[in-house]
PDB file of N, CA and C in Angstrom:
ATOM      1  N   UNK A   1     113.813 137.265  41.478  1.00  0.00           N
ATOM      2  CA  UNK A   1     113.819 137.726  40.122  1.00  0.00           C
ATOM      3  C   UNK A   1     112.525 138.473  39.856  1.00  0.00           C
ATOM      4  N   UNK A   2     112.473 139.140  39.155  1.00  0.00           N
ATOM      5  CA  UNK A   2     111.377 140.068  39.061  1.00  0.00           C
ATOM      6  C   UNK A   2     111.250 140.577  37.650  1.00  0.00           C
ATOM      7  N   UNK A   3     109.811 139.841  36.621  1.00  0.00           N
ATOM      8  CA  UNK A   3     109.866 140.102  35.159  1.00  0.00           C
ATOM      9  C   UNK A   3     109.077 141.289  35.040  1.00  0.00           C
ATOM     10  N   UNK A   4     109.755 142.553  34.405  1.00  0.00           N
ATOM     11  CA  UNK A   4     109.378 143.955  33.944  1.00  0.00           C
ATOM     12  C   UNK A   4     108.507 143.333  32.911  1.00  0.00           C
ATOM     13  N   UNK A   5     107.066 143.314  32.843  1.00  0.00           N
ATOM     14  CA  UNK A   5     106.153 143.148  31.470  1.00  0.00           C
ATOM     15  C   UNK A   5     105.812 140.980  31.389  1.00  0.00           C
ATOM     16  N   UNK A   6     104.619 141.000  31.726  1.00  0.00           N
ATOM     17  CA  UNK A   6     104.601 139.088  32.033  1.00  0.00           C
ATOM     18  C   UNK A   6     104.546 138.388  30.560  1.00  0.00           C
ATOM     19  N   UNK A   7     105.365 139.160  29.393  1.00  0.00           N
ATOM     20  CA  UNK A   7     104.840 138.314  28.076  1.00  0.00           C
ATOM     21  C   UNK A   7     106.269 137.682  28.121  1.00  0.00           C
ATOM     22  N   UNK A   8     107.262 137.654  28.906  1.00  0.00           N
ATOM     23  CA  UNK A   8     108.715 136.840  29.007  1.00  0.00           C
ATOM     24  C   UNK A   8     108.438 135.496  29.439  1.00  0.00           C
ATOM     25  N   UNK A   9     107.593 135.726  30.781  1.00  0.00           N
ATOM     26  CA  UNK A   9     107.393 134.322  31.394  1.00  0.00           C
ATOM     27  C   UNK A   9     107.125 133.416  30.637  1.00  0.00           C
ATOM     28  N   UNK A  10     106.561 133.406  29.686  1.00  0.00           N
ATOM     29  CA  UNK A  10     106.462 131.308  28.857  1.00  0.00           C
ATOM     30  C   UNK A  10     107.478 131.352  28.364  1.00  0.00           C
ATOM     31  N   UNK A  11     108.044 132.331  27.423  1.00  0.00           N
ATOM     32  CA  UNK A  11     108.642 132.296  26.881  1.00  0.00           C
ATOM     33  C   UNK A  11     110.572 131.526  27.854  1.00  0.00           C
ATOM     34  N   UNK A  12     110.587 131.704  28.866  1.00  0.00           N
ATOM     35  CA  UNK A  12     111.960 132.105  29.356  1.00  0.00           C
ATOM     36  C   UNK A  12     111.511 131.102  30.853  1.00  0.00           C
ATOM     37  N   UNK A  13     111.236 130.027  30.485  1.00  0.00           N
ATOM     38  CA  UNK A  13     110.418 129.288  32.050  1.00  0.00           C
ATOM     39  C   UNK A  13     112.231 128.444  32.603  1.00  0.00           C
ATOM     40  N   UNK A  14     113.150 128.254  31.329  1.00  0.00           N
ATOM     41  CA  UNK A  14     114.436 127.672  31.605  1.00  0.00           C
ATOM     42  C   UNK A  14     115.150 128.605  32.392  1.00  0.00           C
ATOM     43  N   UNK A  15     114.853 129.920  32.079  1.00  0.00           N
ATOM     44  CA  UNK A  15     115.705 130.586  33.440  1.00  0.00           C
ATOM     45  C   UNK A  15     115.217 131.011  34.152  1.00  0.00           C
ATOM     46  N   UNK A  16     113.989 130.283  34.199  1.00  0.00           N
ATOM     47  CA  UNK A  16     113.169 130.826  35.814  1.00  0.00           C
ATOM     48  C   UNK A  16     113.589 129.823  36.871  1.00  0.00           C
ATOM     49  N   UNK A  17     113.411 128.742  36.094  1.00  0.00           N
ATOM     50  CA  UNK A  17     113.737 127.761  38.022  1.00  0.00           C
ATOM     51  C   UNK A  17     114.572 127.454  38.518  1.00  0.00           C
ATOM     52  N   UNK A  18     116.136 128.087  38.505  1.00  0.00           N
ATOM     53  CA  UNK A  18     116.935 128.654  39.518  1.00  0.00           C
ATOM     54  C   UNK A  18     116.244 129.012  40.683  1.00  0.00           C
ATOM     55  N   UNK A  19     115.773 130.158  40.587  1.00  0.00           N
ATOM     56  CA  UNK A  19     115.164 131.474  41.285  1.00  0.00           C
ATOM     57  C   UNK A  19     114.134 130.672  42.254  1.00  0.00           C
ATOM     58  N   UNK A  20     114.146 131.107  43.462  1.00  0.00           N
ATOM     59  CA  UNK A  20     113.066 130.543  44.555  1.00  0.00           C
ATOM     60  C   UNK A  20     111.237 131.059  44.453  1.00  0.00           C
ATOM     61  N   UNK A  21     111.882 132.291  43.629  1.00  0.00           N
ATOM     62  CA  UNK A  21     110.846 133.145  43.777  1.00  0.00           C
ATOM     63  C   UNK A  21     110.654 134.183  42.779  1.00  0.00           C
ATOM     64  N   UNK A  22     109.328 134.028  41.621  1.00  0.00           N
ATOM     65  CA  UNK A  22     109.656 135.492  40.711  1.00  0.00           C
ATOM     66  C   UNK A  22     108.828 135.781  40.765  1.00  0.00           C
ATOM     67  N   UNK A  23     108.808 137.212  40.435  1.00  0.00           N
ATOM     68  CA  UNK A  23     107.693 138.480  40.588  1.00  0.00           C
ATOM     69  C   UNK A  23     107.740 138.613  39.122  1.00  0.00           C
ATOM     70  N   UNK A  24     106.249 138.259  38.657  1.00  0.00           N
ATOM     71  CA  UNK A  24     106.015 138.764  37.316  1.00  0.00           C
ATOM     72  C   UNK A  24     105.139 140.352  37.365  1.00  0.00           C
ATOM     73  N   UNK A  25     105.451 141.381  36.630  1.00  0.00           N
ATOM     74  CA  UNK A  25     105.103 142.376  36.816  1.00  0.00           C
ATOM     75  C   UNK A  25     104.738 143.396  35.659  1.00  0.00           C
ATOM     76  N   UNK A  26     103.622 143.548  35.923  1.00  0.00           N
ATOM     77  CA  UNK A  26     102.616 144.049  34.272  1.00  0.00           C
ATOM     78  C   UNK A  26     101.403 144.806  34.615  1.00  0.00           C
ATOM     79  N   UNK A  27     102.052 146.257  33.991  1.00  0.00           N
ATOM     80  CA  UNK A  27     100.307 147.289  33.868  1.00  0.00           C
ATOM     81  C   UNK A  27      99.035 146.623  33.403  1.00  0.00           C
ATOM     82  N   UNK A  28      98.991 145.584  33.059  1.00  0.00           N
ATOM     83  CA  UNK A  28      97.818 145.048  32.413  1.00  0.00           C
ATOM     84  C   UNK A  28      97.248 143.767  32.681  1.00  0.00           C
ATOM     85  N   UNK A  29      96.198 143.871  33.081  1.00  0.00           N
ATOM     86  CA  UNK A  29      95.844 142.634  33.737  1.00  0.00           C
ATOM     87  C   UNK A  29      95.298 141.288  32.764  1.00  0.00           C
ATOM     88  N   UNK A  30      95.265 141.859  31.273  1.00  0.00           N
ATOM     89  CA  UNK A  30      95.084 141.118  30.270  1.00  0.00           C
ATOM     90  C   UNK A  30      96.247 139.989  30.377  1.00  0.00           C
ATOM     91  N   UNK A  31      97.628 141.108  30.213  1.00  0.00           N
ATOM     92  CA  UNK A  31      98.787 140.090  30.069  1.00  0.00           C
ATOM     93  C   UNK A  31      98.993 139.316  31.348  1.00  0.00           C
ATOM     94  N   UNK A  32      98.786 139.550  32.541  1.00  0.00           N
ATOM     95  CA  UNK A  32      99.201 139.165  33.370  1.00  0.00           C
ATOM     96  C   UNK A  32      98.484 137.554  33.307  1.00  0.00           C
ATOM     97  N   UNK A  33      96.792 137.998  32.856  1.00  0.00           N
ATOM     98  CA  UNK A  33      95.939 136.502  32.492  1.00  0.00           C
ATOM     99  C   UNK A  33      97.199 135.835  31.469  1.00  0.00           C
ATOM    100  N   UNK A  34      97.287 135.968  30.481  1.00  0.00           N
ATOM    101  CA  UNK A  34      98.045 135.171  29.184  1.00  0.00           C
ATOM    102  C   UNK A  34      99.071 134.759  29.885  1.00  0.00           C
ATOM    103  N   UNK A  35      99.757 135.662  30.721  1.00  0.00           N
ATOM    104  CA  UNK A  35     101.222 134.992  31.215  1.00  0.00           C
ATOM    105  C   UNK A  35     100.859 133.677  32.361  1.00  0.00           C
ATOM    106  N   UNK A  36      99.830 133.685  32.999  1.00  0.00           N
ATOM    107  CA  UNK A  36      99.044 132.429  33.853  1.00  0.00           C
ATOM    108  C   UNK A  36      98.710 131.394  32.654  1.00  0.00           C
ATOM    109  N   UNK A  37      98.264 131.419  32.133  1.00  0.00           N
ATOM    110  CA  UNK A  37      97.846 130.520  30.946  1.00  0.00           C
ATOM    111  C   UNK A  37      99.241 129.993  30.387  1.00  0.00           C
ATOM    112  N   UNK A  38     100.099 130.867  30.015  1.00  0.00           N
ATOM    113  CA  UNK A  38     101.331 129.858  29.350  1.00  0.00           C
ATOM    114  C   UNK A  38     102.394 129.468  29.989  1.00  0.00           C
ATOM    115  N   UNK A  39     102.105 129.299  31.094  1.00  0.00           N
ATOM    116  CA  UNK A  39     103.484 128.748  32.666  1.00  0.00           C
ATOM    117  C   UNK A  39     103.486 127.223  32.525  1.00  0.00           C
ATOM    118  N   UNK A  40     104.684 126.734  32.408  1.00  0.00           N
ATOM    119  CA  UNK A  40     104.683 125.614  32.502  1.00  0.00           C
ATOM    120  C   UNK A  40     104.071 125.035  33.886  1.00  0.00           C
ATOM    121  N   UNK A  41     103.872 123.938  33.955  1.00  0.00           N
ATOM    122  CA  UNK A  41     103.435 123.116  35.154  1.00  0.00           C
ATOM    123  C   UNK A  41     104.454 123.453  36.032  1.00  0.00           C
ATOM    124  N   UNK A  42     106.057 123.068  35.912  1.00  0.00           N
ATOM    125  CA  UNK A  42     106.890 123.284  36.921  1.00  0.00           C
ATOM    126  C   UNK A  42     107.541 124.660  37.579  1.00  0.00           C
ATOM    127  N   UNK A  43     106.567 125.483  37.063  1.00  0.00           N
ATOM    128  CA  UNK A  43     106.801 126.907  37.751  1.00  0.00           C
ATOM    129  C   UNK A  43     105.762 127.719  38.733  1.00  0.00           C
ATOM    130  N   UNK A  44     104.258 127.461  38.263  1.00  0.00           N
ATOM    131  CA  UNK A  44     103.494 127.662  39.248  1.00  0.00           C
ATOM    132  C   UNK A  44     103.736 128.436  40.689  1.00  0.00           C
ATOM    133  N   UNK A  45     104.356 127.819  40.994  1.00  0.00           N
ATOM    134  CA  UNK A  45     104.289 127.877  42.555  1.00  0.00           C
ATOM    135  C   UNK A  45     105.525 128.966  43.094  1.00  0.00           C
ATOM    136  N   UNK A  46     105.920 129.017  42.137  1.00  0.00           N
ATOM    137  CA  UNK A  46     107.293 130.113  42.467  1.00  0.00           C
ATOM    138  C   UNK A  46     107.378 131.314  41.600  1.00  0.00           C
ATOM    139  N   UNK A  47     105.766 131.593  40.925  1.00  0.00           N
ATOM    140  CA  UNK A  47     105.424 132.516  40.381  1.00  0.00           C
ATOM    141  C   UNK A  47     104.322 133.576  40.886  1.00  0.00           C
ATOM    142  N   UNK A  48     104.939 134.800  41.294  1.00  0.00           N
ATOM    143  CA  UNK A  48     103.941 135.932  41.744  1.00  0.00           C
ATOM    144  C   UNK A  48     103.575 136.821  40.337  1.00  0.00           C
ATOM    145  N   UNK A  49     102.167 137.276  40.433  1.00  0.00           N
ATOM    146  CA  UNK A  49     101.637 138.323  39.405  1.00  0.00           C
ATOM    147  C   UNK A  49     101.514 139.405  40.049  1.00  0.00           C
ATOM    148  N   UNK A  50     101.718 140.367  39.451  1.00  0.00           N
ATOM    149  CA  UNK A  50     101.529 141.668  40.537  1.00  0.00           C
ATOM    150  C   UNK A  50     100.963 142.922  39.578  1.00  0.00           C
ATOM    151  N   UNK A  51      99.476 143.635  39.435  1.00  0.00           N
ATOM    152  CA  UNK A  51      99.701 144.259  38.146  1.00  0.00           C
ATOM    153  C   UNK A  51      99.989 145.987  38.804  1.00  0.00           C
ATOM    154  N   UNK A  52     101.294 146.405  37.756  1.00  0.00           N
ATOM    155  CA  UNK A  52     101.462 147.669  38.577  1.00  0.00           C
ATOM    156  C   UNK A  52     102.374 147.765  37.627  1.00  0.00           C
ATOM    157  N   UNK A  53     102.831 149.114  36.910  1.00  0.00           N
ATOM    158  CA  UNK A  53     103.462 149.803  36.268  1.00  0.00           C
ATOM    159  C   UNK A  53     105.258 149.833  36.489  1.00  0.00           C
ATOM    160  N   UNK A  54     105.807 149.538  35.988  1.00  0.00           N
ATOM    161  CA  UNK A  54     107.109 149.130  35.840  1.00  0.00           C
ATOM    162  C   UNK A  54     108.064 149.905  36.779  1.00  0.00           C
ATOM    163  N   UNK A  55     107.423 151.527  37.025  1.00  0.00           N
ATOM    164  CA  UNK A  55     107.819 152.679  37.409  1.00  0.00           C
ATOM    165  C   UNK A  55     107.850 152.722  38.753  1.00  0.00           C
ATOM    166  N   UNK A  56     106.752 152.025  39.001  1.00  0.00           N
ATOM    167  CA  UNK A  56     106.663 151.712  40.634  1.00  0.00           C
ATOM    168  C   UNK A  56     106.185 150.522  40.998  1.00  0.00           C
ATOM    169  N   UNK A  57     107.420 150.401  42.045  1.00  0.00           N
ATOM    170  CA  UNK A  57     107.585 148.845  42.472  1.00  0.00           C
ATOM    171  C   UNK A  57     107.418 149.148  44.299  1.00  0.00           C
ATOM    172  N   UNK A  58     106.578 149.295  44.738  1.00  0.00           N
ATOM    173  CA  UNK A  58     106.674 149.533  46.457  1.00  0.00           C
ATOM    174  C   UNK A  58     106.587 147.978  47.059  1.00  0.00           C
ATOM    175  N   UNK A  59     105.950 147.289  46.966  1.00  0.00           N
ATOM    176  CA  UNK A  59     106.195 145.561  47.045  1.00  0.00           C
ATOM    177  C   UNK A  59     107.530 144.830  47.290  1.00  0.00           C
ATOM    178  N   UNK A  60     108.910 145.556  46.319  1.00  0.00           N
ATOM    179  CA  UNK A  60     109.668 145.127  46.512  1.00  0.00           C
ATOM    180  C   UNK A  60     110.653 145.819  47.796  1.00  0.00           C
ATOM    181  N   UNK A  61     111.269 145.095  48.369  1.00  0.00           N
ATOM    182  CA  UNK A  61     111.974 145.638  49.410  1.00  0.00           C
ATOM    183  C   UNK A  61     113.460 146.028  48.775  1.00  0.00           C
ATOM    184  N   UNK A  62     114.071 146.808  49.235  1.00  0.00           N
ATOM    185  CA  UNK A  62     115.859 147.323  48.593  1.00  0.00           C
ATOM    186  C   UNK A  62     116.417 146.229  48.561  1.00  0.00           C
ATOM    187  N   UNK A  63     117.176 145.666  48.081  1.00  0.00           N
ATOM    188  CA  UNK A  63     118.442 145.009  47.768  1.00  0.00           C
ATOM    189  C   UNK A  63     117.799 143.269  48.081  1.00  0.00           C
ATOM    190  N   UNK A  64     116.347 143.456  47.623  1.00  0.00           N
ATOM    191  CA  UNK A  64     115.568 141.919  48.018  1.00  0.00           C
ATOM    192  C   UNK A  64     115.984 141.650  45.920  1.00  0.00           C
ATOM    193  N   UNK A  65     116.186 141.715  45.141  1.00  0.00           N
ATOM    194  CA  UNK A  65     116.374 141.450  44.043  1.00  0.00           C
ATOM    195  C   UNK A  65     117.571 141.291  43.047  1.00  0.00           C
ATOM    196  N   UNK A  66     117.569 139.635  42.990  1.00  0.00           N
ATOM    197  CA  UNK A  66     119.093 139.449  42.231  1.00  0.00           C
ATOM    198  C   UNK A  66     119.037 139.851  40.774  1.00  0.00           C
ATOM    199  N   UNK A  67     117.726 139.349  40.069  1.00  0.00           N
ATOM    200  CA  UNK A  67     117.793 139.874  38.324  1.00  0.00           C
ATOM    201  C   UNK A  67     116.784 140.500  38.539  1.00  0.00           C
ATOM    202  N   UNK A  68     116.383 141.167  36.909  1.00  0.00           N
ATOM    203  CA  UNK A  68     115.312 141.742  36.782  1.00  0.00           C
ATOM    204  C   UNK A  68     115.608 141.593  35.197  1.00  0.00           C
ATOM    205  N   UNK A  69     114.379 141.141  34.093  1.00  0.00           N
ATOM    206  CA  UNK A  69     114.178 141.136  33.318  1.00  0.00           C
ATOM    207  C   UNK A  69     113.056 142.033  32.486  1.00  0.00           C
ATOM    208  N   UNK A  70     113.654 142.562  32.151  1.00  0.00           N
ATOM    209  CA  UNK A  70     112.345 143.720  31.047  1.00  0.00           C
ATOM    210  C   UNK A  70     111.857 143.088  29.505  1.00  0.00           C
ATOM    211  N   UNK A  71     110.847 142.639  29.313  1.00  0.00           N
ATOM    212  CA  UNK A  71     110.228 141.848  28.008  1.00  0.00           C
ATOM    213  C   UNK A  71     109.796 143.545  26.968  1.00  0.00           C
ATOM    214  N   UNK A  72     110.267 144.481  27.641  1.00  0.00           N
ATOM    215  CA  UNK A  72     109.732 145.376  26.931  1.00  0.00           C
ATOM    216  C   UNK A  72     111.889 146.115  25.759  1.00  0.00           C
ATOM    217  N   UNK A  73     111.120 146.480  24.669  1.00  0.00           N
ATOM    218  CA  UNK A  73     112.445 147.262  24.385  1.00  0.00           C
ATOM    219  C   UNK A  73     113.115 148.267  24.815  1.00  0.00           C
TER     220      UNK A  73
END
Protein backbone atom coordinates (compact mmCIF):
# COMPACT_ATOMS: atom_id res chain seq x y z
CA UNK A 1 0.00 0.00 0.00
CA UNK A 2 1.44 3.18 -0.63
CA UNK A 3 -0.03 6.68 1.13
CA UNK A 4 0.09 9.70 -1.59
CA UNK A 5 0.70 12.69 1.22
CA UNK A 6 1.62 11.08 5.19
CA UNK A 7 -1.29 13.30 6.90
CA UNK A 8 -3.74 9.89 6.21
CA UNK A 9 -1.55 7.68 8.23
CA UNK A 10 -2.99 8.40 11.94
CA UNK A 11 -5.76 9.12 10.73
CA UNK A 12 -6.59 5.59 8.74
CA UNK A 13 -4.08 3.12 11.02
CA UNK A 14 -7.57 0.52 10.79
CA UNK A 15 -6.86 0.05 7.22
CA UNK A 16 -3.39 -0.14 7.42
CA UNK A 17 -2.79 -3.50 9.15
CA UNK A 18 -4.02 -5.75 6.57
CA UNK A 19 -1.14 -4.64 4.41
CA UNK A 20 2.43 -6.27 5.16
CA UNK A 21 3.93 -3.27 4.13
CA UNK A 22 3.12 0.65 3.54
CA UNK A 23 4.92 3.25 1.87
CA UNK A 24 4.03 6.53 3.31
CA UNK A 25 4.90 9.16 0.77
CA UNK A 26 5.29 13.05 1.16
CA UNK A 27 7.19 16.16 -0.49
CA UNK A 28 7.73 17.34 2.93
CA UNK A 29 9.71 16.25 5.46
CA UNK A 30 7.75 18.28 8.09
CA UNK A 31 4.74 15.97 7.42
CA UNK A 32 6.49 13.01 7.07
CA UNK A 33 7.91 13.99 11.01
CA UNK A 34 3.98 14.50 12.20
CA UNK A 35 2.96 11.36 10.38
CA UNK A 36 5.93 9.39 12.74
CA UNK A 37 4.61 11.06 15.74
CA UNK A 38 0.89 10.01 15.26
CA UNK A 39 1.34 6.04 14.31
CA UNK A 40 -0.11 3.96 16.51
CA UNK A 41 2.20 1.53 18.41
CA UNK A 42 0.86 -1.41 16.25
CA UNK A 43 2.00 -0.12 12.96
CA UNK A 44 5.53 0.95 13.31
CA UNK A 45 7.17 -1.64 11.82
CA UNK A 46 5.23 -2.03 8.63
CA UNK A 47 5.58 1.59 8.00
CA UNK A 48 8.07 3.14 5.33
CA UNK A 49 8.57 7.15 4.97
CA UNK A 50 9.89 8.10 1.84
CA UNK A 51 10.03 12.00 1.11
CA UNK A 52 9.52 12.50 -2.68
CA UNK A 53 6.83 14.11 -4.69
CA UNK A 54 3.77 12.17 -5.57
CA UNK A 55 4.81 12.49 -9.37
CA UNK A 56 7.65 10.39 -8.98
CA UNK A 57 7.77 7.20 -7.47
CA UNK A 58 11.18 5.27 -8.83
CA UNK A 59 11.34 3.12 -5.40
CA UNK A 60 8.37 1.46 -6.38
CA UNK A 61 8.67 -1.49 -8.66
CA UNK A 62 5.52 -2.11 -11.54
CA UNK A 63 2.73 -4.04 -10.44
CA UNK A 64 4.56 -4.27 -6.64
CA UNK A 65 1.26 -2.18 -5.43
CA UNK A 66 -2.23 -3.35 -4.37
CA UNK A 67 -3.80 0.24 -3.03
CA UNK A 68 -2.72 3.54 -3.10
CA UNK A 69 -4.27 6.22 -1.08
CA UNK A 70 -4.04 10.04 -1.83
CA UNK A 71 -4.78 12.30 1.57
CA UNK A 72 -4.61 15.07 -0.91
CA UNK A 73 -8.01 16.36 -2.95
Amino acid sequence: MILITCLPVGQATTELTPFRKVIGVDPSAKMIEQAKQNISAGLPNQIEYVQSPAESLPFIADQSVDMIISGRP
